[in-house]
PDB file of N, CA and C in Angstrom:
ATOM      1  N   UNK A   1     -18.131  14.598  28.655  1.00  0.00           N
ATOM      2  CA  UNK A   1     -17.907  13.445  27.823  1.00  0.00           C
ATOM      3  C   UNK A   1     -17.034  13.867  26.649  1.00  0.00           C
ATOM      4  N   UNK A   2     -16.439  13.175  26.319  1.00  0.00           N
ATOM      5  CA  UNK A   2     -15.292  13.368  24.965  1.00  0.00           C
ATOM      6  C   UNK A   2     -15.371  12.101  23.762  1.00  0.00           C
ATOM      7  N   UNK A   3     -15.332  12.369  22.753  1.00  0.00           N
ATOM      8  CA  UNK A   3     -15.441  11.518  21.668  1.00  0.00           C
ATOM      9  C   UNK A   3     -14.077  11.581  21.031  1.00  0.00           C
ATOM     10  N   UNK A   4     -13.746  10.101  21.293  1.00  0.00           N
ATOM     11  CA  UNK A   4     -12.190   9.869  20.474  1.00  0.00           C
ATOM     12  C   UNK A   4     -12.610   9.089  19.136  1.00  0.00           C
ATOM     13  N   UNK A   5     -11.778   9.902  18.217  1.00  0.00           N
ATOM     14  CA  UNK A   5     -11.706   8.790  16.637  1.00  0.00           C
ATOM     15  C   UNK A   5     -10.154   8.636  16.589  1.00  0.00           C
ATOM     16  N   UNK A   6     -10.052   7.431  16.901  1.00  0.00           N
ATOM     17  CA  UNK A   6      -8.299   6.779  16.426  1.00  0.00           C
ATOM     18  C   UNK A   6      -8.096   6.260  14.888  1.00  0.00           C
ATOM     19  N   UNK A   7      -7.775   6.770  14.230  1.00  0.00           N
ATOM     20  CA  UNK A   7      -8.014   5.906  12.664  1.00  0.00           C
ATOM     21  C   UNK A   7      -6.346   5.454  12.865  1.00  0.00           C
ATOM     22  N   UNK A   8      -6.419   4.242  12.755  1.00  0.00           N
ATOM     23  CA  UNK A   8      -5.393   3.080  12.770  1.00  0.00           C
ATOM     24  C   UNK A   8      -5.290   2.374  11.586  1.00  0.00           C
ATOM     25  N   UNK A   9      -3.813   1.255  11.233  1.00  0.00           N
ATOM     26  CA  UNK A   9      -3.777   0.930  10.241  1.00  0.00           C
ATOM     27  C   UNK A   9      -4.499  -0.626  10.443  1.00  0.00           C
ATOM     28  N   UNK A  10      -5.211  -0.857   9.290  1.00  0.00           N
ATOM     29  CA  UNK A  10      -5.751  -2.434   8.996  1.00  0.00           C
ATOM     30  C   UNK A  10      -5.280  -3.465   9.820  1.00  0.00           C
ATOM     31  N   UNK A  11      -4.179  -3.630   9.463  1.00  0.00           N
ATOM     32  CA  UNK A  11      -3.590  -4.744  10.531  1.00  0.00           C
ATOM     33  C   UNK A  11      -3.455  -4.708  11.857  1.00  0.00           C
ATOM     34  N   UNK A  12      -3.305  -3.715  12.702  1.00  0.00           N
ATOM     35  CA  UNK A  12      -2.975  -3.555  13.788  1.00  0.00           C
ATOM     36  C   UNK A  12      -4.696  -3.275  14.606  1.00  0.00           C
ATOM     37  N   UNK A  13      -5.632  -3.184  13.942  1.00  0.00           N
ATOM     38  CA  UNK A  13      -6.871  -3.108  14.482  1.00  0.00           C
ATOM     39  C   UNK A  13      -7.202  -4.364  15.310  1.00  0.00           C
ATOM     40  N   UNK A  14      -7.120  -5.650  14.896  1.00  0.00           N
ATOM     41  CA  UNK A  14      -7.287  -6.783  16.245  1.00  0.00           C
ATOM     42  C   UNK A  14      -6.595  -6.669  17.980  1.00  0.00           C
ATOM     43  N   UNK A  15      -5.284  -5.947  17.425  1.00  0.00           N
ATOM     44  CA  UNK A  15      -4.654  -5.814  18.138  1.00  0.00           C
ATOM     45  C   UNK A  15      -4.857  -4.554  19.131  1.00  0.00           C
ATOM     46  N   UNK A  16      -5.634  -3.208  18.792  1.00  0.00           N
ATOM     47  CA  UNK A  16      -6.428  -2.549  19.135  1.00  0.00           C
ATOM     48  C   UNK A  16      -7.627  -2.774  19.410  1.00  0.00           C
ATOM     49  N   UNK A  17      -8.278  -2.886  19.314  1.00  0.00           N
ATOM     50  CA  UNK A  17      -9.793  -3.848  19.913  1.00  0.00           C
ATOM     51  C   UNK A  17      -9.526  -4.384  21.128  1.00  0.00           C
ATOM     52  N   UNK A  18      -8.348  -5.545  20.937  1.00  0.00           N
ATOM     53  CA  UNK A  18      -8.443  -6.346  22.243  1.00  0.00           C
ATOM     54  C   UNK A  18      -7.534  -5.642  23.746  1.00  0.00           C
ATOM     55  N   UNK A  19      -6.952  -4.681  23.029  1.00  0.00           N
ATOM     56  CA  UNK A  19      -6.624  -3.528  24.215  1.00  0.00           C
ATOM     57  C   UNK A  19      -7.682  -2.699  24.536  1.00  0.00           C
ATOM     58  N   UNK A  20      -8.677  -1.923  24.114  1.00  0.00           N
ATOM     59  CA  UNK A  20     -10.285  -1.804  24.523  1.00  0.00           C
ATOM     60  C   UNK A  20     -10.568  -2.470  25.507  1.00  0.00           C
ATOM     61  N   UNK A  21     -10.945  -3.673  24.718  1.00  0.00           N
ATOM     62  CA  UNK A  21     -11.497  -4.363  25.771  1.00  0.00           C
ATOM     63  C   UNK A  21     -11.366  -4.632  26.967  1.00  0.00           C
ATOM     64  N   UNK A  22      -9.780  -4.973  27.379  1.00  0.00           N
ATOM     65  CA  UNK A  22      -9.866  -4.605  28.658  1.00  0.00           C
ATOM     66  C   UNK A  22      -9.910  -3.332  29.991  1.00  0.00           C
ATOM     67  N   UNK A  23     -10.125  -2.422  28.766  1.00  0.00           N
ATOM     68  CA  UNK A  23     -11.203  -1.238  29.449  1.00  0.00           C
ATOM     69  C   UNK A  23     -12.188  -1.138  30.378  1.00  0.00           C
ATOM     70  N   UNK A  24     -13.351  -2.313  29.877  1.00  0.00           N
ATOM     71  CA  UNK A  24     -14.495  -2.492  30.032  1.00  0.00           C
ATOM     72  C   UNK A  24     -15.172  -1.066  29.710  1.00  0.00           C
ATOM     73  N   UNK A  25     -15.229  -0.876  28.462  1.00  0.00           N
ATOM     74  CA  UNK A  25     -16.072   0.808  28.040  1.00  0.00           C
ATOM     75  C   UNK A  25     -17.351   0.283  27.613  1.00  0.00           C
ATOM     76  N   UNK A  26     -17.987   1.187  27.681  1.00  0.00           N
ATOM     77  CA  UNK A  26     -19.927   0.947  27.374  1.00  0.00           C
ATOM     78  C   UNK A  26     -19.913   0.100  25.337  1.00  0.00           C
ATOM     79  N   UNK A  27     -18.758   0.635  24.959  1.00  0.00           N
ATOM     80  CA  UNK A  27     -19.120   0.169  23.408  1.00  0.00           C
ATOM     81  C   UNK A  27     -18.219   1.014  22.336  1.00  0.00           C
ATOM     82  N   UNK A  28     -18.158   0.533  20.922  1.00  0.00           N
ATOM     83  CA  UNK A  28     -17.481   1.569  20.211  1.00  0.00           C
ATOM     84  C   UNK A  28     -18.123   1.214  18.754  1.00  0.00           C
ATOM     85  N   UNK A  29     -17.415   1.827  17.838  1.00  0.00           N
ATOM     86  CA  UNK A  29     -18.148   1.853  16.546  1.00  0.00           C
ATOM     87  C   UNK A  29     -16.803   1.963  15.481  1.00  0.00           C
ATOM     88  N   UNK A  30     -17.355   1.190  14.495  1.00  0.00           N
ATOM     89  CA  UNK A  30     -15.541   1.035  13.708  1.00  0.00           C
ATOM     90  C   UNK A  30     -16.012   1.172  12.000  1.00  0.00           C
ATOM     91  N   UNK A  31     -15.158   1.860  11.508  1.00  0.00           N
ATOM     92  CA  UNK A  31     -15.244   1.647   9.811  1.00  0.00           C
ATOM     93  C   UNK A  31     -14.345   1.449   9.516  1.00  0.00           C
ATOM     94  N   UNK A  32     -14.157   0.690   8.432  1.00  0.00           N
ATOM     95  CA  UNK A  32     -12.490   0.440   6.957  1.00  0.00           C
ATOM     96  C   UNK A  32     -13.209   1.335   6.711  1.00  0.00           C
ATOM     97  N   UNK A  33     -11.760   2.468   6.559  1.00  0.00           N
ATOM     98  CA  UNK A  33     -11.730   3.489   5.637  1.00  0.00           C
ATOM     99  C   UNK A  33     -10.230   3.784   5.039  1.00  0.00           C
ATOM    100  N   UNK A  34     -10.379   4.205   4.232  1.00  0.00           N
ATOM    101  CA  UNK A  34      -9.092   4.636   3.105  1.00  0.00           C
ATOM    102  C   UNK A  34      -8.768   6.023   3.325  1.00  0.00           C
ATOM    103  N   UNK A  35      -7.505   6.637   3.303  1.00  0.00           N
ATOM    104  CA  UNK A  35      -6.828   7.676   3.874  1.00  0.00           C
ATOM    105  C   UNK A  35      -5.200   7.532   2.850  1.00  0.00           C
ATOM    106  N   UNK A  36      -5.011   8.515   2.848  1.00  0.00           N
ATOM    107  CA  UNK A  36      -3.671   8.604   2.459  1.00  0.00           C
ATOM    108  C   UNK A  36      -3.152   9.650   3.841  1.00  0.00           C
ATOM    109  N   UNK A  37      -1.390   9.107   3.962  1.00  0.00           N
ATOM    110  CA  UNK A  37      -1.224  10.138   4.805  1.00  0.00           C
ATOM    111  C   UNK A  37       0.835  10.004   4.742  1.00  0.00           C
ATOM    112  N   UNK A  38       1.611   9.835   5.461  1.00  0.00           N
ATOM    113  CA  UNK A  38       2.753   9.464   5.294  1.00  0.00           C
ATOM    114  C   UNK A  38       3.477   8.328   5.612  1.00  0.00           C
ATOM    115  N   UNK A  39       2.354   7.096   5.578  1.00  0.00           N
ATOM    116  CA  UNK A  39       2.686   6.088   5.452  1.00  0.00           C
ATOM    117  C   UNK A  39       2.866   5.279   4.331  1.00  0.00           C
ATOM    118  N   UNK A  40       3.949   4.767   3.672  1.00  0.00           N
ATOM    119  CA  UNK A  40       3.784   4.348   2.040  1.00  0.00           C
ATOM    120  C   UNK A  40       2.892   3.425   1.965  1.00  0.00           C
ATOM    121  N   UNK A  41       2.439   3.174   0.970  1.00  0.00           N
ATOM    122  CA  UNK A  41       1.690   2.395   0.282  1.00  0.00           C
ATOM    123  C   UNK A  41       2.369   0.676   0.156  1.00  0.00           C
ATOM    124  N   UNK A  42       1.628  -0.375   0.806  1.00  0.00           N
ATOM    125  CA  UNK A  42       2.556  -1.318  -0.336  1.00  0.00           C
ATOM    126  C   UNK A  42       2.148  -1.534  -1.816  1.00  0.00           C
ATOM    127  N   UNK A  43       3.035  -1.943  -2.130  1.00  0.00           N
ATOM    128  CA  UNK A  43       3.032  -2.732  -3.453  1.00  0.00           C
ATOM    129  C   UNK A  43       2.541  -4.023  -3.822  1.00  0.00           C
ATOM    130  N   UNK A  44       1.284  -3.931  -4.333  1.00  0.00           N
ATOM    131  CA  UNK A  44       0.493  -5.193  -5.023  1.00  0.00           C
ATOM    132  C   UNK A  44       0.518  -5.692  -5.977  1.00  0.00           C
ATOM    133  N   UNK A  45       1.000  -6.933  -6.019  1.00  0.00           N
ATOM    134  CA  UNK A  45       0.993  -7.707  -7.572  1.00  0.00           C
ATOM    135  C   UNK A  45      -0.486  -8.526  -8.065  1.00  0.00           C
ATOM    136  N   UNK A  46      -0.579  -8.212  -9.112  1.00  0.00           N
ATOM    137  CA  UNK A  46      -1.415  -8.925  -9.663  1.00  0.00           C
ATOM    138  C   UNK A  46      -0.774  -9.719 -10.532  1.00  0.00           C
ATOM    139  N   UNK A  47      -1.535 -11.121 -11.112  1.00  0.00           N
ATOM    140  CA  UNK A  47      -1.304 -11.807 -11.843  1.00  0.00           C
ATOM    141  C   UNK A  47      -0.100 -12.661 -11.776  1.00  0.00           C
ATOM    142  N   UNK A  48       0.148 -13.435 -12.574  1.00  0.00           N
ATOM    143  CA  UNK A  48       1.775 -14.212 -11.479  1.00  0.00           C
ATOM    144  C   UNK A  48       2.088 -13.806 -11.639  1.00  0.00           C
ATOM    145  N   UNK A  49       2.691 -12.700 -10.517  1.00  0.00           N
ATOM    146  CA  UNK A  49       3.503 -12.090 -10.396  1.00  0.00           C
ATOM    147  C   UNK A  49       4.287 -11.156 -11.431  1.00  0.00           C
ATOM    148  N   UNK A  50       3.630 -11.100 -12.543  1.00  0.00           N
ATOM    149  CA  UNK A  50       4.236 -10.567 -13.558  1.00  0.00           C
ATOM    150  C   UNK A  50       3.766  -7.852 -13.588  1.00  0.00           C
ATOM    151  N   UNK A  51       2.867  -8.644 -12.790  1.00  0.00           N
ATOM    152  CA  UNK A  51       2.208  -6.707 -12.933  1.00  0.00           C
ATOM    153  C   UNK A  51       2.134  -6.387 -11.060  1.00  0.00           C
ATOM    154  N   UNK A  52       2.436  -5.476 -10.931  1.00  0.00           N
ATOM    155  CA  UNK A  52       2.472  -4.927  -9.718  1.00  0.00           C
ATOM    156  C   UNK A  52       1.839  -3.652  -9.601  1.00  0.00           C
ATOM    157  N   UNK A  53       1.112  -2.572  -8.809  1.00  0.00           N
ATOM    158  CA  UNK A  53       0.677  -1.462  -8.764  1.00  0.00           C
ATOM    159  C   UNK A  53       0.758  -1.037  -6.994  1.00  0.00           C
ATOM    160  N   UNK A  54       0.996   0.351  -7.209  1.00  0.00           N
ATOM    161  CA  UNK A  54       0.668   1.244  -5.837  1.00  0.00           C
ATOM    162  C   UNK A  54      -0.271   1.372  -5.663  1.00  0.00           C
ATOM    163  N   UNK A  55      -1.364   1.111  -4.727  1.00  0.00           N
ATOM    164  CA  UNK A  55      -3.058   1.795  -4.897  1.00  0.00           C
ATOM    165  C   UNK A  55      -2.563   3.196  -4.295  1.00  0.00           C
ATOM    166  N   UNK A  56      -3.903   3.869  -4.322  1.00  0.00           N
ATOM    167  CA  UNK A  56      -3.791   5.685  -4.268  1.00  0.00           C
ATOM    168  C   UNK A  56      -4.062   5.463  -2.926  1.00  0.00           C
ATOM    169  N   UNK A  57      -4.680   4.782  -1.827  1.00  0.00           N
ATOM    170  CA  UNK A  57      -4.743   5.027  -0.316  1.00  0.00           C
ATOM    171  C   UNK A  57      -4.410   3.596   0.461  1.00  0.00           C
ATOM    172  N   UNK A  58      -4.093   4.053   1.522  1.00  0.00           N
ATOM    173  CA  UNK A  58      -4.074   2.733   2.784  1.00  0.00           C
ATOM    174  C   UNK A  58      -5.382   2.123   2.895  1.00  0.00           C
ATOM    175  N   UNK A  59      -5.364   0.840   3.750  1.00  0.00           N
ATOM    176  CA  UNK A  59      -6.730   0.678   4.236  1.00  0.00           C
ATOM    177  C   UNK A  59      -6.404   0.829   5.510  1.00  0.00           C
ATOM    178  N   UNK A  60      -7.311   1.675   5.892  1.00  0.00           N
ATOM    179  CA  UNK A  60      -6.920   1.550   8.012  1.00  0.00           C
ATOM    180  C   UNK A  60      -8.913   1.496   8.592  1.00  0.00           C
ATOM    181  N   UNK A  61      -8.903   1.467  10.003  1.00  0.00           N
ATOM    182  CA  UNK A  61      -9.376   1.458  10.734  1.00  0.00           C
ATOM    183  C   UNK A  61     -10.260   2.640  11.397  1.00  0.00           C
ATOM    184  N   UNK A  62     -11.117   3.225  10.932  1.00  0.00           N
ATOM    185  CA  UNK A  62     -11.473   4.283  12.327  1.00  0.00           C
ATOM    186  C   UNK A  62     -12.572   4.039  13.178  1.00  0.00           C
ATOM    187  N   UNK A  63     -11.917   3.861  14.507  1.00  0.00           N
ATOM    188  CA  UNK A  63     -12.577   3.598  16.141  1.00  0.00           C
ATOM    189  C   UNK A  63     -13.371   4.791  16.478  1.00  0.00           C
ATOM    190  N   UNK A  64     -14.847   4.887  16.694  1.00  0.00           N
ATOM    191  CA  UNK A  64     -14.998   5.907  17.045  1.00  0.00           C
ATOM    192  C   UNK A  64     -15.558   5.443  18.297  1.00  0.00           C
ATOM    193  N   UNK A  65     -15.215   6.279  19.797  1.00  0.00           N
ATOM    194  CA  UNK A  65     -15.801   5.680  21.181  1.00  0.00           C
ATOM    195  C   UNK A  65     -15.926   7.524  21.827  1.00  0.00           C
ATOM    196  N   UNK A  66     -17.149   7.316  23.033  1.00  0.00           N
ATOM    197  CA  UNK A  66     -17.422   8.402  23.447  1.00  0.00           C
ATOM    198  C   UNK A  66     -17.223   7.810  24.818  1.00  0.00           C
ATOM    199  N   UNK A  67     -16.438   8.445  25.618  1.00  0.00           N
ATOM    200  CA  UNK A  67     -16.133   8.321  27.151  1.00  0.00           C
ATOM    201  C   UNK A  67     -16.141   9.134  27.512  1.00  0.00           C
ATOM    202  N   UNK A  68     -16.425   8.594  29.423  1.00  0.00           N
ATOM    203  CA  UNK A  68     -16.047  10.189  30.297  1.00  0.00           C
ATOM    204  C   UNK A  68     -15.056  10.637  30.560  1.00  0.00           C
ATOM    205  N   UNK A  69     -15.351  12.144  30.880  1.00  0.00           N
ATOM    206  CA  UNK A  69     -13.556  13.054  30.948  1.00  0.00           C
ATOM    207  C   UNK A  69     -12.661  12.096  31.416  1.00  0.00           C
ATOM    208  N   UNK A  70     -12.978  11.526  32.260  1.00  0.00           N
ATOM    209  CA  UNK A  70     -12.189  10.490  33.430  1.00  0.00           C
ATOM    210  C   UNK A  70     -11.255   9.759  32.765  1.00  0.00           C
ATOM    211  N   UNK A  71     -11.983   9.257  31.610  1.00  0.00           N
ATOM    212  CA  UNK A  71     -11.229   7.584  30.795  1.00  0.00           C
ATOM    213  C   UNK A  71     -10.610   8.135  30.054  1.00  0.00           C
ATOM    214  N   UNK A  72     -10.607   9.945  29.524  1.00  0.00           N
ATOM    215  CA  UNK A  72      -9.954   9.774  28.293  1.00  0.00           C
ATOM    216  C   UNK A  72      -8.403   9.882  27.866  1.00  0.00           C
ATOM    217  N   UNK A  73      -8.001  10.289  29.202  1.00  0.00           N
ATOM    218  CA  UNK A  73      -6.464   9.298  29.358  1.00  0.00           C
ATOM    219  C   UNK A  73      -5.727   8.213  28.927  1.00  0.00           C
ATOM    220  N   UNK A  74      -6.561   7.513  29.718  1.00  0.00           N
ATOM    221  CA  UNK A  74      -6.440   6.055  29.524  1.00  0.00           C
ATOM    222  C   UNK A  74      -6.798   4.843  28.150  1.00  0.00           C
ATOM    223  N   UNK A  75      -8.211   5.702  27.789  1.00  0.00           N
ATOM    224  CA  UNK A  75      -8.329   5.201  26.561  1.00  0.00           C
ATOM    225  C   UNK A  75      -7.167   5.762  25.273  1.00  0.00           C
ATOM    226  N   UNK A  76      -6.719   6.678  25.384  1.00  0.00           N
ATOM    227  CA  UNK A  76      -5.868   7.249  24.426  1.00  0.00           C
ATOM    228  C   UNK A  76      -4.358   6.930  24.622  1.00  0.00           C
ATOM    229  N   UNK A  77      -3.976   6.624  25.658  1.00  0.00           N
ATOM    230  CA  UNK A  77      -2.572   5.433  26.255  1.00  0.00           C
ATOM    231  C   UNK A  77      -2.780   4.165  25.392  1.00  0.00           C
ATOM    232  N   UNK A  78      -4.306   4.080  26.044  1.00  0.00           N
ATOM    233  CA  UNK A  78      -4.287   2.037  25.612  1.00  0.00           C
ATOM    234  C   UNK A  78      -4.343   2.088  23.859  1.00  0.00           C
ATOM    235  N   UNK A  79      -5.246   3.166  23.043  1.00  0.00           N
ATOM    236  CA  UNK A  79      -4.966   3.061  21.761  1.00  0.00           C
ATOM    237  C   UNK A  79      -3.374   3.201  21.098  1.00  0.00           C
ATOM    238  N   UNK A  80      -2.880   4.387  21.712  1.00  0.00           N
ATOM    239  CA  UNK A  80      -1.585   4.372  21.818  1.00  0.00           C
ATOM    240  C   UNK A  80      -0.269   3.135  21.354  1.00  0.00           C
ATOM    241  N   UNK A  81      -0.866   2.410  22.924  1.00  0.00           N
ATOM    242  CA  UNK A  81      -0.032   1.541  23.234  1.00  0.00           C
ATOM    243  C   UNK A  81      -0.163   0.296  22.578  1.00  0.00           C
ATOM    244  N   UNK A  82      -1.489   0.108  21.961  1.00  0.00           N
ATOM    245  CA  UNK A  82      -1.319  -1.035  21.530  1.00  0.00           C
ATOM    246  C   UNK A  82      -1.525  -1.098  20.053  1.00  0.00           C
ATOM    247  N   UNK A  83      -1.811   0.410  19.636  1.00  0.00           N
ATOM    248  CA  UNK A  83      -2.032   0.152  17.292  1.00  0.00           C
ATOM    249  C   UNK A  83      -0.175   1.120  17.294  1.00  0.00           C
ATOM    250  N   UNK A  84       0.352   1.408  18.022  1.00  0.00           N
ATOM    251  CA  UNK A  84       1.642   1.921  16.997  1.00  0.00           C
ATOM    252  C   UNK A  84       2.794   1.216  17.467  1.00  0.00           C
ATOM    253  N   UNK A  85       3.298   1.225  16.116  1.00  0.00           N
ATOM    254  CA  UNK A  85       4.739   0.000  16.211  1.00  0.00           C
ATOM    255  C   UNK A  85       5.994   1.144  16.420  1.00  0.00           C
ATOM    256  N   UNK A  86       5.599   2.373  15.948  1.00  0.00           N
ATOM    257  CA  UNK A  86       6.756   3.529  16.613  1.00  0.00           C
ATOM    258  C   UNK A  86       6.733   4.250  14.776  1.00  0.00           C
ATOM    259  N   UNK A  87       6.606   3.470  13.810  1.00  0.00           N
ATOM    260  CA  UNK A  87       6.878   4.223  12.222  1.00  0.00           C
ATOM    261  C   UNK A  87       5.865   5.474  12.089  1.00  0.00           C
ATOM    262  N   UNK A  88       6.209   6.612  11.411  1.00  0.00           N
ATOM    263  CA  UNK A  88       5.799   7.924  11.201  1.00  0.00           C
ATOM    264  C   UNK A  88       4.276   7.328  10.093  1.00  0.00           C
ATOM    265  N   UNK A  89       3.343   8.280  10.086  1.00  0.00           N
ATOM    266  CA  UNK A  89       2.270   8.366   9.515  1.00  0.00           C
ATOM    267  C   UNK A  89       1.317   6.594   9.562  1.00  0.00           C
ATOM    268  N   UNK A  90       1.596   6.301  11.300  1.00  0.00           N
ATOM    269  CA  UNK A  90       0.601   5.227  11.321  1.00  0.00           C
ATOM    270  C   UNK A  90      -1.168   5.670  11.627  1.00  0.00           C
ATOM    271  N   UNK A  91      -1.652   6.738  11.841  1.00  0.00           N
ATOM    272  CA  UNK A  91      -2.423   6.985  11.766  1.00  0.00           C
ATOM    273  C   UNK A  91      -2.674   7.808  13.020  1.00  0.00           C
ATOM    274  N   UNK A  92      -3.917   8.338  13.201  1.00  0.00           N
ATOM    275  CA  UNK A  92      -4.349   9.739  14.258  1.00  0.00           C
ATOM    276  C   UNK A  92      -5.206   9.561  15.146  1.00  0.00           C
ATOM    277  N   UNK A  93      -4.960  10.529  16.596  1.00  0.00           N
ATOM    278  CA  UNK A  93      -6.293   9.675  17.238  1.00  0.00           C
ATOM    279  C   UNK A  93      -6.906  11.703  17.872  1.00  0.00           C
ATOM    280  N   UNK A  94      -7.991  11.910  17.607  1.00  0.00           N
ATOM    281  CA  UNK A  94      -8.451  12.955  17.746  1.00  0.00           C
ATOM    282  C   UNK A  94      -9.533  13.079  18.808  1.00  0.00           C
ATOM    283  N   UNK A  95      -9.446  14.288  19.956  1.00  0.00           N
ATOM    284  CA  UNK A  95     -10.183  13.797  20.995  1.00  0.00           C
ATOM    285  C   UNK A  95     -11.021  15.333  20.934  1.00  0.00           C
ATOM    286  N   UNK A  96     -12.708  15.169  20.899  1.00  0.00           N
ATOM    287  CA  UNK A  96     -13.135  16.501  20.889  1.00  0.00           C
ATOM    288  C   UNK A  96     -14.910  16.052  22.287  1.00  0.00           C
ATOM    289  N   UNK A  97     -14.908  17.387  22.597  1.00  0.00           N
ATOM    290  CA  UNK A  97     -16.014  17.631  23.281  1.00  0.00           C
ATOM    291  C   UNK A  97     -17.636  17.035  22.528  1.00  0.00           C
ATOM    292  N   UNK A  98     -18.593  16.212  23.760  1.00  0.00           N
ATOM    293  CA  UNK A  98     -19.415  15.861  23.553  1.00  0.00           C
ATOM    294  C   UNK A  98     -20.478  16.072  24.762  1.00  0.00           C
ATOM    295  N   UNK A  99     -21.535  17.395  23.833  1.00  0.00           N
ATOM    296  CA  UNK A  99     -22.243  17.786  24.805  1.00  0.00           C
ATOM    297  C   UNK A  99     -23.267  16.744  25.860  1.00  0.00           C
ATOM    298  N   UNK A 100     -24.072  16.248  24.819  1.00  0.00           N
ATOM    299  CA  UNK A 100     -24.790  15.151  25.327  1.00  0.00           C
ATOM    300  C   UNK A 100     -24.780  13.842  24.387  1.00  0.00           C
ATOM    301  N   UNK A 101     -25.670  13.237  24.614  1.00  0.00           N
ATOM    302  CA  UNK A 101     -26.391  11.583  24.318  1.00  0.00           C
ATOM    303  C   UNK A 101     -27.269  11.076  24.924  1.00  0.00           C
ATOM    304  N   UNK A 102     -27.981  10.481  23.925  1.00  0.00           N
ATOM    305  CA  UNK A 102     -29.054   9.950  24.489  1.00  0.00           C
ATOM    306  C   UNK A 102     -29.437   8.657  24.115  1.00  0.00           C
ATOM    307  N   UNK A 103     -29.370   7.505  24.874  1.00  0.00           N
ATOM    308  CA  UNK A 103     -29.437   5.967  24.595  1.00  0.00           C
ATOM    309  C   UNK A 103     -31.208   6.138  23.939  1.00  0.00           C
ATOM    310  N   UNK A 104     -31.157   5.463  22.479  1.00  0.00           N
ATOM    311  CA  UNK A 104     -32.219   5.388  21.912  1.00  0.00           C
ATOM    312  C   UNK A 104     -33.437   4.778  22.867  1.00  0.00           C
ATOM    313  N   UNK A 105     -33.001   3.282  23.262  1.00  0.00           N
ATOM    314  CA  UNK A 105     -33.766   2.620  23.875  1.00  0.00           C
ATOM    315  C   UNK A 105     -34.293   2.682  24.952  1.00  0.00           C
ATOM    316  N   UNK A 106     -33.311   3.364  26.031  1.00  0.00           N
ATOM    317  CA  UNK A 106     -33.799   3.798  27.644  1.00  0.00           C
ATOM    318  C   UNK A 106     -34.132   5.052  27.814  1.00  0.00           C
ATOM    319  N   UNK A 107     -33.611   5.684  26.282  1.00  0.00           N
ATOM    320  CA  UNK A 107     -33.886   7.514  26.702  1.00  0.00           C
ATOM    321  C   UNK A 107     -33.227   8.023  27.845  1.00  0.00           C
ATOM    322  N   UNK A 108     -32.584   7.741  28.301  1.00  0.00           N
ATOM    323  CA  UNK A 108     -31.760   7.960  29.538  1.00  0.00           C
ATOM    324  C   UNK A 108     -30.393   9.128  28.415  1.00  0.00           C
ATOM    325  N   UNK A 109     -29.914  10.086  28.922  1.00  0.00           N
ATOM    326  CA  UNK A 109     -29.423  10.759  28.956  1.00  0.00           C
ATOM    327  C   UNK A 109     -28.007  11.136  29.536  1.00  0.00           C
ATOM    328  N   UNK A 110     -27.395  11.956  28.897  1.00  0.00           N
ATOM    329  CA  UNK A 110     -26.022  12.294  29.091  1.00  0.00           C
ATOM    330  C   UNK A 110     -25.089  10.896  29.519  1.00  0.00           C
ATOM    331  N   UNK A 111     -23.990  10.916  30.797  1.00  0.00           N
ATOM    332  CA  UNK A 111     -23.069  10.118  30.757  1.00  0.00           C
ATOM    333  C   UNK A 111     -24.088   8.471  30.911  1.00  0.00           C
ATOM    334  N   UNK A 112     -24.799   8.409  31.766  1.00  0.00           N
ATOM    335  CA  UNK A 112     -25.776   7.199  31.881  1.00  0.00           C
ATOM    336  C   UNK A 112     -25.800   6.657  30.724  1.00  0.00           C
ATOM    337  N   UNK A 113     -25.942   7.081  29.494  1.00  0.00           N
ATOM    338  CA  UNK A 113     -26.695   7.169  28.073  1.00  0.00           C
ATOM    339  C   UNK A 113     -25.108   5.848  27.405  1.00  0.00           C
ATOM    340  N   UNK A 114     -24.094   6.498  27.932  1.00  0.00           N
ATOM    341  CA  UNK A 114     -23.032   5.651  27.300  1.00  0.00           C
ATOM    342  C   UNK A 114     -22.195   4.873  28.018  1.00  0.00           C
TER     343      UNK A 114
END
């Protein structure tokens, strides 16, 4: 089993999700989180329009999903393919080893489990 975290940017997360989905994967787990990285910042105005500021991070997305060896191709194409528009520092998708799991409710174990 392998655990992917894709941290994607804010906006493009609907648009990621609904490429998931047609996966059909057991489930995933998502936070807004803030990151700086080499994507600029926009520029926010407050007030009419008279004051503007850089905030210090992005807001993006991180997907975290655990699949089998099998999917993790495919799941990492379909994140791929559907959160990047092609611009440098849209965000990362990191794929690492997952020994086991265990579904709280059935107690059922390893790949069954997810």
């Amino acid at each position: 089993m392998k655990r992917i975290e894709a941290i994607v940017p804010h906006g493009r997360m609907d648009k990621t999700f609904e490429g998931l989905k047609q996966l059909d994967l057991g489930g995933l787990t998502y936070y807004e989180v803030k990151g700086r990285g080499q994507m600029p910042r926009p520029q926010v105005h407050a007030g009419r329009g008279t004051t503007s500021f850089t905030p210090a991070f992005n807001v993006n997305a991180l997907i975290v999903l655990v699949v089998k060896d099998s999917m993790v191709d495919t799941v990492a194409e379909n994140v791929l393919n559907s959160s990047s528009t092609g611009l440098a520092g849209e965000g990362k998708l990191f794929i690492s080893d997952v020994d086991d799991a265990v579904d709280i409710g059935s107690k059922t174990r390893g790949e069954a489990a997810i």
